[in-house]
PDB file of N, CA and C in Angstrom:
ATOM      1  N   UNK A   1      14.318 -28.151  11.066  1.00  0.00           N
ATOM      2  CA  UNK A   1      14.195 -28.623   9.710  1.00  0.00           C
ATOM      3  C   UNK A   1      15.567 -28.500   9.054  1.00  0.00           C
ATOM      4  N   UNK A   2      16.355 -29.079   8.059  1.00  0.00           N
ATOM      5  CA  UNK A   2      17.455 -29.594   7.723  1.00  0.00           C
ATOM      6  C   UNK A   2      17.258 -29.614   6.236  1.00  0.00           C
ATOM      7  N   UNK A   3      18.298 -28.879   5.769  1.00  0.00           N
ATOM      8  CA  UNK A   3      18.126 -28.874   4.001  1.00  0.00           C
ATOM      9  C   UNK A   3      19.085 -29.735   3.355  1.00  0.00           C
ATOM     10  N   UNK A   4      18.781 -30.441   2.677  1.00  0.00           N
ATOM     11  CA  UNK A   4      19.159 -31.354   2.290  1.00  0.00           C
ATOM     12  C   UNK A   4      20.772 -31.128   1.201  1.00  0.00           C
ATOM     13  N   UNK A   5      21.672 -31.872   0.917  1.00  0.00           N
ATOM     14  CA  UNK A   5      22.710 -31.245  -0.224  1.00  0.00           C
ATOM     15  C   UNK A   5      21.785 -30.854  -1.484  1.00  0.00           C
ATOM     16  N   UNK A   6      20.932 -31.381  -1.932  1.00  0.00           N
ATOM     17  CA  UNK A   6      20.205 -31.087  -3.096  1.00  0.00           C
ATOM     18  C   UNK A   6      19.451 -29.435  -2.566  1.00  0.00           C
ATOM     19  N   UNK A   7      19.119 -29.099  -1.391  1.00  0.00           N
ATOM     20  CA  UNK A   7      18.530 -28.276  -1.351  1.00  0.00           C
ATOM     21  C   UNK A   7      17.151 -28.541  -1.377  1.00  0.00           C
ATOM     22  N   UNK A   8      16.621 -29.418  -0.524  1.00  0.00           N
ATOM     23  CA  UNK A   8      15.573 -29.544  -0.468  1.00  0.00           C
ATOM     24  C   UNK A   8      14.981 -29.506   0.766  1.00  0.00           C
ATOM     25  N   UNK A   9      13.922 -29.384   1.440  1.00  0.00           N
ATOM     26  CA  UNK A   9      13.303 -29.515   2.547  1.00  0.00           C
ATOM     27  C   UNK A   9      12.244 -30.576   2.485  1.00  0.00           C
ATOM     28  N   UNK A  10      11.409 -30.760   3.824  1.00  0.00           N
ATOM     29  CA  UNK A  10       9.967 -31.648   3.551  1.00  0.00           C
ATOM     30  C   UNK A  10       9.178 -30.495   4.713  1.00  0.00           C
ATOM     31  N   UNK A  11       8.165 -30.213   3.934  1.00  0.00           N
ATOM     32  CA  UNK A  11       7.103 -29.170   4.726  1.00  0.00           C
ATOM     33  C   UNK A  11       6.324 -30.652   5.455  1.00  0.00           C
ATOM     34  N   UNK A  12       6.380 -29.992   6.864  1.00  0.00           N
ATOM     35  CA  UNK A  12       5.164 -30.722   8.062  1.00  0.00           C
ATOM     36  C   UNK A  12       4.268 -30.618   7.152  1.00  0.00           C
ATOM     37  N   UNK A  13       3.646 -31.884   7.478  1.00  0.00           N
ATOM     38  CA  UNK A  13       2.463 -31.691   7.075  1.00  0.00           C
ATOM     39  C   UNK A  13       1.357 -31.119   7.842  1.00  0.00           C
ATOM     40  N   UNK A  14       1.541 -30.705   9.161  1.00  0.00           N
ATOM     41  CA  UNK A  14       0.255 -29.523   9.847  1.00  0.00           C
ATOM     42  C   UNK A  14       0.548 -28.190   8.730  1.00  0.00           C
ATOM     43  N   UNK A  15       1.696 -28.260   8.690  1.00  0.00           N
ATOM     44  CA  UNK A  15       2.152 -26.599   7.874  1.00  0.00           C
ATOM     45  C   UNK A  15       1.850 -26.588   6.625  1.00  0.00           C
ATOM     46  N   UNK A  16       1.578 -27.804   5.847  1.00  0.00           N
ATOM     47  CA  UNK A  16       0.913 -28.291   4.457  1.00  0.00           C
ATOM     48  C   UNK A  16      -0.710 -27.605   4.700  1.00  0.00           C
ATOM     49  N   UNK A  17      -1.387 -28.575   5.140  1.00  0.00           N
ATOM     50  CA  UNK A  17      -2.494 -28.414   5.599  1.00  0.00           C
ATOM     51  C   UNK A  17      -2.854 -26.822   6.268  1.00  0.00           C
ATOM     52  N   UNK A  18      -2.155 -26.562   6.979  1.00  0.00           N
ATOM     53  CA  UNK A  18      -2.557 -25.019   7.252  1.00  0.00           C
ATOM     54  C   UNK A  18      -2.398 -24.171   6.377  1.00  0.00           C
ATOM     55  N   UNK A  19      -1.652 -24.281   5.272  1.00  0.00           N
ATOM     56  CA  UNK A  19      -1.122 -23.611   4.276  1.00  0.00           C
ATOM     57  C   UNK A  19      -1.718 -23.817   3.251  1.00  0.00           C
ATOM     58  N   UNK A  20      -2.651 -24.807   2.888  1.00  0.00           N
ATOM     59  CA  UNK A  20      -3.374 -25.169   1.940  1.00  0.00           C
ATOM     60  C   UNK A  20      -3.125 -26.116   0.377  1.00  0.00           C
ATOM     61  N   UNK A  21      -1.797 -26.469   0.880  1.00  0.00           N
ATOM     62  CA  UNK A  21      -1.095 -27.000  -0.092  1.00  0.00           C
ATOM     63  C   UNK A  21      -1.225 -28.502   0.001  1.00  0.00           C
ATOM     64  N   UNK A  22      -1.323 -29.018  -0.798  1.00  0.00           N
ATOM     65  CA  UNK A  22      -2.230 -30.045  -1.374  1.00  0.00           C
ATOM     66  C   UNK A  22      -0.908 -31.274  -1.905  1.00  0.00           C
ATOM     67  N   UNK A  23      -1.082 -33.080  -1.963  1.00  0.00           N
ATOM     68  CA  UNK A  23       0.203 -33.341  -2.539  1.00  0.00           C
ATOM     69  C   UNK A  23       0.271 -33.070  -3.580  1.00  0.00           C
ATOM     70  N   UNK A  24       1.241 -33.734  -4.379  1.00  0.00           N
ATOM     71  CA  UNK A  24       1.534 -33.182  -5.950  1.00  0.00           C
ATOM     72  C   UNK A  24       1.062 -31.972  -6.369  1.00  0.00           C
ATOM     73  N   UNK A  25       0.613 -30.680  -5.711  1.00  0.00           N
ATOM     74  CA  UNK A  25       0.335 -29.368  -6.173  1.00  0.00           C
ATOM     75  C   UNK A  25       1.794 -28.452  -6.203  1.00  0.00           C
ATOM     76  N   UNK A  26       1.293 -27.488  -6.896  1.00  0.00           N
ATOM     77  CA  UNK A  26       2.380 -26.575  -7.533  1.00  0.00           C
ATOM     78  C   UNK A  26       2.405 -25.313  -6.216  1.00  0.00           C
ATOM     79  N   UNK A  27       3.481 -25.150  -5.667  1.00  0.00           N
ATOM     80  CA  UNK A  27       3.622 -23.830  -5.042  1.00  0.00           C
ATOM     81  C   UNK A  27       4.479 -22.696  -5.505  1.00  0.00           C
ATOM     82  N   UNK A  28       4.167 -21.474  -5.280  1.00  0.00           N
ATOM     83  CA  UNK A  28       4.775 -20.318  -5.328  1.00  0.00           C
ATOM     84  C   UNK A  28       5.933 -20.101  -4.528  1.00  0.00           C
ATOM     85  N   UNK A  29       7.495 -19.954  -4.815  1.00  0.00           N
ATOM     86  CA  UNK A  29       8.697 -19.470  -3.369  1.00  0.00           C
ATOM     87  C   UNK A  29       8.403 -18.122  -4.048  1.00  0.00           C
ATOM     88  N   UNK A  30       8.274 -17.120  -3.070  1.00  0.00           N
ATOM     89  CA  UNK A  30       8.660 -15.663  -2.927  1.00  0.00           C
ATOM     90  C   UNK A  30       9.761 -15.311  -1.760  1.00  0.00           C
ATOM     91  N   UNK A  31      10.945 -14.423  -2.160  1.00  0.00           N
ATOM     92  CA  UNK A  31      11.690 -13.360  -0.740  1.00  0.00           C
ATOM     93  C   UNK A  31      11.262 -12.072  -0.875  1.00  0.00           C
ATOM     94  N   UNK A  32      10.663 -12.248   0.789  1.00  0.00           N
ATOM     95  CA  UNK A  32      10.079 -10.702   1.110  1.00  0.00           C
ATOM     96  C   UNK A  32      10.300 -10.386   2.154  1.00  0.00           C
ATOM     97  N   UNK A  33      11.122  -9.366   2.709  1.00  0.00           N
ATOM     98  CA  UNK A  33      11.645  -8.998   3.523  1.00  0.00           C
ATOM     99  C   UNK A  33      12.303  -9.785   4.376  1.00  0.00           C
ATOM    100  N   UNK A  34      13.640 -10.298   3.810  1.00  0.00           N
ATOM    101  CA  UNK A  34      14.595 -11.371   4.370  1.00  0.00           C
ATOM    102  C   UNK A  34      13.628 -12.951   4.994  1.00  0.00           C
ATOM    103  N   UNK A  35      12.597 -13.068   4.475  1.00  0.00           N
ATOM    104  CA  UNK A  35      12.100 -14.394   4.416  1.00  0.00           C
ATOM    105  C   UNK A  35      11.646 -14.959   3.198  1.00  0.00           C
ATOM    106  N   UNK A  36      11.387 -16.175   3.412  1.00  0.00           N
ATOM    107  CA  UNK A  36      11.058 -17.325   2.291  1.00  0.00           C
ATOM    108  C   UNK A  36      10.021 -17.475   2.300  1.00  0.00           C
ATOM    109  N   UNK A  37       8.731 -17.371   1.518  1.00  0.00           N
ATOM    110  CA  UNK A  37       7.370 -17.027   1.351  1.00  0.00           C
ATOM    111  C   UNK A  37       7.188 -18.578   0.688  1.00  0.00           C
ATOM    112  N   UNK A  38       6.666 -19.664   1.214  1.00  0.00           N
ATOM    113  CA  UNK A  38       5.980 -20.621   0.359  1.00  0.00           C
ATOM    114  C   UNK A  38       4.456 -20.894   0.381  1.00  0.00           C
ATOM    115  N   UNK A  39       3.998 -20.797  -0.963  1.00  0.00           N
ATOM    116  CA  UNK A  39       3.093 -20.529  -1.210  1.00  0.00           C
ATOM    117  C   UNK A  39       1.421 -21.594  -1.809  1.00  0.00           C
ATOM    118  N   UNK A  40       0.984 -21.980  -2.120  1.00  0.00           N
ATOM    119  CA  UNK A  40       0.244 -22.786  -3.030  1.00  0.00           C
ATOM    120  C   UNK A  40      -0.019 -21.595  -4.480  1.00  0.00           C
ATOM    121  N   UNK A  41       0.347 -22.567  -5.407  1.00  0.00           N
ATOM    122  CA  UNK A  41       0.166 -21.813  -6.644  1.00  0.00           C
ATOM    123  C   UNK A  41      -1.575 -21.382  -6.924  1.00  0.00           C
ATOM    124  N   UNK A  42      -2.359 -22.157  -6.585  1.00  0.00           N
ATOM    125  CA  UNK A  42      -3.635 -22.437  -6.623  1.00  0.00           C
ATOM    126  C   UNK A  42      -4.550 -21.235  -6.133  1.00  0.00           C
ATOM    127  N   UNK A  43      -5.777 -21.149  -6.148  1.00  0.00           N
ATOM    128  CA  UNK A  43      -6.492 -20.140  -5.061  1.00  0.00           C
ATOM    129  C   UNK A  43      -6.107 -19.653  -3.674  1.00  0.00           C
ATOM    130  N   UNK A  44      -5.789 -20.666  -3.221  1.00  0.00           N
ATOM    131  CA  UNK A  44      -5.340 -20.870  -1.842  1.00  0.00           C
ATOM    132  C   UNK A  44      -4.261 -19.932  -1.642  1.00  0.00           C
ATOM    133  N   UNK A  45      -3.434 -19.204  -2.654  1.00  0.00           N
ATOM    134  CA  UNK A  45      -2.623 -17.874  -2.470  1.00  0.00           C
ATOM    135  C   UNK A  45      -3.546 -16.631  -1.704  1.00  0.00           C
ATOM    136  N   UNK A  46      -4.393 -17.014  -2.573  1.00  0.00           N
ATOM    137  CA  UNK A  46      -5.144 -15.696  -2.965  1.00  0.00           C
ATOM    138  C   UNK A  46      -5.882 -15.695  -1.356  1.00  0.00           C
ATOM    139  N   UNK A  47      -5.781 -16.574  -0.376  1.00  0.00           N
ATOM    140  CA  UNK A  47      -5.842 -16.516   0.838  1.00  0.00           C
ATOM    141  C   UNK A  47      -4.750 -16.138   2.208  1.00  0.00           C
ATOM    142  N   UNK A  48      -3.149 -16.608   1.299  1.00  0.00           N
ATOM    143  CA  UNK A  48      -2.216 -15.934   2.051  1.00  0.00           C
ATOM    144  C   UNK A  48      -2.140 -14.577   1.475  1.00  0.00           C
ATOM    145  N   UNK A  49      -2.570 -14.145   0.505  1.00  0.00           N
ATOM    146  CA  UNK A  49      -1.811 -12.551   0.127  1.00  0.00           C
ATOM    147  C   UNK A  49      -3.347 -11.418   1.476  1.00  0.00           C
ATOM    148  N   UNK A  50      -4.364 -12.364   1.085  1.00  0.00           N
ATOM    149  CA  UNK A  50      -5.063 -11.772   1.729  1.00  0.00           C
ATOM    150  C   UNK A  50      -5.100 -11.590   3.533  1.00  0.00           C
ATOM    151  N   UNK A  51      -4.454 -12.990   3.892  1.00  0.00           N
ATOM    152  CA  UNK A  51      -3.768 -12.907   5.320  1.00  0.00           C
ATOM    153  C   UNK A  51      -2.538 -11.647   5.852  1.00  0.00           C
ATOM    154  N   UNK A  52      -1.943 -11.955   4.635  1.00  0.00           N
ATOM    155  CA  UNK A  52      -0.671 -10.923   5.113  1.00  0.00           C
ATOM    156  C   UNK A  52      -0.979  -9.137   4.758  1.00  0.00           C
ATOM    157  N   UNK A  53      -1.851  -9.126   4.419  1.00  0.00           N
ATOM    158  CA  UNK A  53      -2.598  -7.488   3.777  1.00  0.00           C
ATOM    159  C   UNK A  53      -3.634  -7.331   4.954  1.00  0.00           C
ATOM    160  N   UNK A  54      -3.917  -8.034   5.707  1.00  0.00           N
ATOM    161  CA  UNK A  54      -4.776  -8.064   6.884  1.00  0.00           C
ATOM    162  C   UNK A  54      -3.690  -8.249   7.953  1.00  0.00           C
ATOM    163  N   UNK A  55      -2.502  -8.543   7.896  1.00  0.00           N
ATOM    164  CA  UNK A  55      -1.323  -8.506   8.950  1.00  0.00           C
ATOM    165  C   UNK A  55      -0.647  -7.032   8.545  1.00  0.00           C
ATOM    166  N   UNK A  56      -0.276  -6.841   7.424  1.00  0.00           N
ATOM    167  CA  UNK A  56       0.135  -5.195   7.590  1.00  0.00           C
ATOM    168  C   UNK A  56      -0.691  -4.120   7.884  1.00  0.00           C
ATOM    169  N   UNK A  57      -2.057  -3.998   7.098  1.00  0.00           N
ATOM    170  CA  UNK A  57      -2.933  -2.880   8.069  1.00  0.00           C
ATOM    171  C   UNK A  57      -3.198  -2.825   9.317  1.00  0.00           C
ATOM    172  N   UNK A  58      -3.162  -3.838  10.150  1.00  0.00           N
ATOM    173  CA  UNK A  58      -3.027  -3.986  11.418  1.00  0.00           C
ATOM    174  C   UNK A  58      -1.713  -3.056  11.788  1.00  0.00           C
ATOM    175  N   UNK A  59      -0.934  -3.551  11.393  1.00  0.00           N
ATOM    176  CA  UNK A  59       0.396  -3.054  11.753  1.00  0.00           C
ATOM    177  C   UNK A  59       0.138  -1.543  11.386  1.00  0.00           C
ATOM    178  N   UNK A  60      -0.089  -1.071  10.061  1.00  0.00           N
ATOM    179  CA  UNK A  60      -0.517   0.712   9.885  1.00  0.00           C
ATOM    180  C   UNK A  60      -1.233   0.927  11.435  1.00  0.00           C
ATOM    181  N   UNK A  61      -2.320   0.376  11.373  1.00  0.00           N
ATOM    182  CA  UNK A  61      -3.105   0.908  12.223  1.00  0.00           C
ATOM    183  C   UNK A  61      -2.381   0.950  13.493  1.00  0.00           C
ATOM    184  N   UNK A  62      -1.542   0.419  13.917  1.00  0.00           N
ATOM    185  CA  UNK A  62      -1.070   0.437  15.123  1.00  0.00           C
ATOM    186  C   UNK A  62      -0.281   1.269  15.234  1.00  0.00           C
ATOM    187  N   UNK A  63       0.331   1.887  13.919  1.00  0.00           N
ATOM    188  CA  UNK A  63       0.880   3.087  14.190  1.00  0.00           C
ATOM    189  C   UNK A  63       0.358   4.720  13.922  1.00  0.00           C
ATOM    190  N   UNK A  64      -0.731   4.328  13.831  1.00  0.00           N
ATOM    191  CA  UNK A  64      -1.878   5.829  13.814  1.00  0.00           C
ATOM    192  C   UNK A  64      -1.913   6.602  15.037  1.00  0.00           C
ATOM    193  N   UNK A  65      -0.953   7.575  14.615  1.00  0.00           N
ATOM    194  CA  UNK A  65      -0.612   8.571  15.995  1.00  0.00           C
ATOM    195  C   UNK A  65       0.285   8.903  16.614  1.00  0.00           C
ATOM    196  N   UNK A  66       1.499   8.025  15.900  1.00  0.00           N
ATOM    197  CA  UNK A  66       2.153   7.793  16.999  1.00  0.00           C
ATOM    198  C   UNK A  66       3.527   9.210  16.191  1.00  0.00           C
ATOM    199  N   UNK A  67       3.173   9.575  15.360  1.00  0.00           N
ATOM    200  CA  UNK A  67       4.021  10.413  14.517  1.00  0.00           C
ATOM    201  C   UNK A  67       4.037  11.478  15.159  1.00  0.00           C
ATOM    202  N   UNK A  68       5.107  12.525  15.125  1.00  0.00           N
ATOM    203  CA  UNK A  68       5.428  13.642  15.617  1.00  0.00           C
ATOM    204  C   UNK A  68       5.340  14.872  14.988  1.00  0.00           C
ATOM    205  N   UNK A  69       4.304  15.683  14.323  1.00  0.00           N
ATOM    206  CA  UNK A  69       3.713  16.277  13.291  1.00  0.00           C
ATOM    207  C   UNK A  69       4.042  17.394  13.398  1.00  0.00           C
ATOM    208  N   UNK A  70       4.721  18.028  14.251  1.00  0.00           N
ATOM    209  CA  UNK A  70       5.822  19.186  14.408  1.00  0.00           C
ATOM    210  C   UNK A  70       7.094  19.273  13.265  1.00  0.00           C
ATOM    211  N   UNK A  71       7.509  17.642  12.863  1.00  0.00           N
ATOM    212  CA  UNK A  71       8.685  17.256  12.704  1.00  0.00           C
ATOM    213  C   UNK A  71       8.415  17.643  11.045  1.00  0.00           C
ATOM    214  N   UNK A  72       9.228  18.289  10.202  1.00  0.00           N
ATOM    215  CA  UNK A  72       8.897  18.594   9.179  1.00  0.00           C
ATOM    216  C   UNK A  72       9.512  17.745   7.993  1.00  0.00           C
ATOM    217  N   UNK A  73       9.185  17.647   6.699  1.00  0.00           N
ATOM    218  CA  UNK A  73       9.682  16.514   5.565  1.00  0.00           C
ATOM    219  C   UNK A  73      10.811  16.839   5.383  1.00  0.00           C
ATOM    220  N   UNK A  74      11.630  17.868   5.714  1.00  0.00           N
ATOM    221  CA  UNK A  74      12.777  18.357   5.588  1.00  0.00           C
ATOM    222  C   UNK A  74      13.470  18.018   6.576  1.00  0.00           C
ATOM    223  N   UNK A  75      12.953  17.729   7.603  1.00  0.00           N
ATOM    224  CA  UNK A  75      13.927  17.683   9.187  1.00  0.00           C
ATOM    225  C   UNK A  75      13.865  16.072   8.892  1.00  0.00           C
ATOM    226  N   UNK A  76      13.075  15.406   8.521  1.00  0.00           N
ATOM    227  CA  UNK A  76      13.135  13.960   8.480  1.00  0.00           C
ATOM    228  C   UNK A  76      14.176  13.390   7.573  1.00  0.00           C
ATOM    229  N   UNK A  77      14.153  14.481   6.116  1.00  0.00           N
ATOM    230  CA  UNK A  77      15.481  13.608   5.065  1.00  0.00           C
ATOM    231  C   UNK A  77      16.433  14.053   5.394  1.00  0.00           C
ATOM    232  N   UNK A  78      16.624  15.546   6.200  1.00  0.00           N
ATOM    233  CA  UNK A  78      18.013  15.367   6.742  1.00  0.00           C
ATOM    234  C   UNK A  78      18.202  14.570   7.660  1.00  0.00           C
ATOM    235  N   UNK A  79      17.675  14.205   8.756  1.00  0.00           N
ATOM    236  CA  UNK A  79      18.097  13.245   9.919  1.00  0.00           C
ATOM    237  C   UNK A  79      18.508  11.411   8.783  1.00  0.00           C
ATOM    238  N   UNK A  80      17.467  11.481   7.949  1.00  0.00           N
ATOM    239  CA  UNK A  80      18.140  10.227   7.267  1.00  0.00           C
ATOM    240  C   UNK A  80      18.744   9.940   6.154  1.00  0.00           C
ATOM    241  N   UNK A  81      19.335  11.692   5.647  1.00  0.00           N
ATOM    242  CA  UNK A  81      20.960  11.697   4.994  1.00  0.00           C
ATOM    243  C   UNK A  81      21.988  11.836   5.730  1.00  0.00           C
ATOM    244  N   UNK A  82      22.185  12.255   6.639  1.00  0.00           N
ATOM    245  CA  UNK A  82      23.169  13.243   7.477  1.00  0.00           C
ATOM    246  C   UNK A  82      23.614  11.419   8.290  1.00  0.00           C
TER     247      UNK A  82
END
């Protein structure tokens, strides 16, 4: 995909459609964590915020356990001041 001098793009339309974005509708740009979040302004957000909150607890959950509980809150901010 290729941005235009104006700064513009054209969203696929599978990626329209999967995304829920509609023609002439209004979308949301968000940056969140070094990406470009495009959005539908409409309800249809309220289906990506709920996708990606169902993609990070996954991610928690995948790290349930994996912590080293010996390691104390003190040994941790020094290892990530020092």
């Amino acid at each position: 995909m290729r941005v235009s001098e104006k700064g513009q793009i054209t969203l696929p339309k599978a990626l329209r459609e999967a995304a829920g974005i509609a023609p002439n509708s209004e979308v949301r740009i968000s940056f969140e964590g070094g990406r470009l979040i495009v959005e539908p302004s409409d309800g249809a957000s309220r289906e990506a915020i709920a996708l990606r909150v169902r993609r990070f607890s996954k991610a928690l959950d995948a790290l349930t356990g994996t912590g080293n509980p010996s390691i104390s809150t003190d040994d941790v901010m020094d290892a990530t001041r020092g």
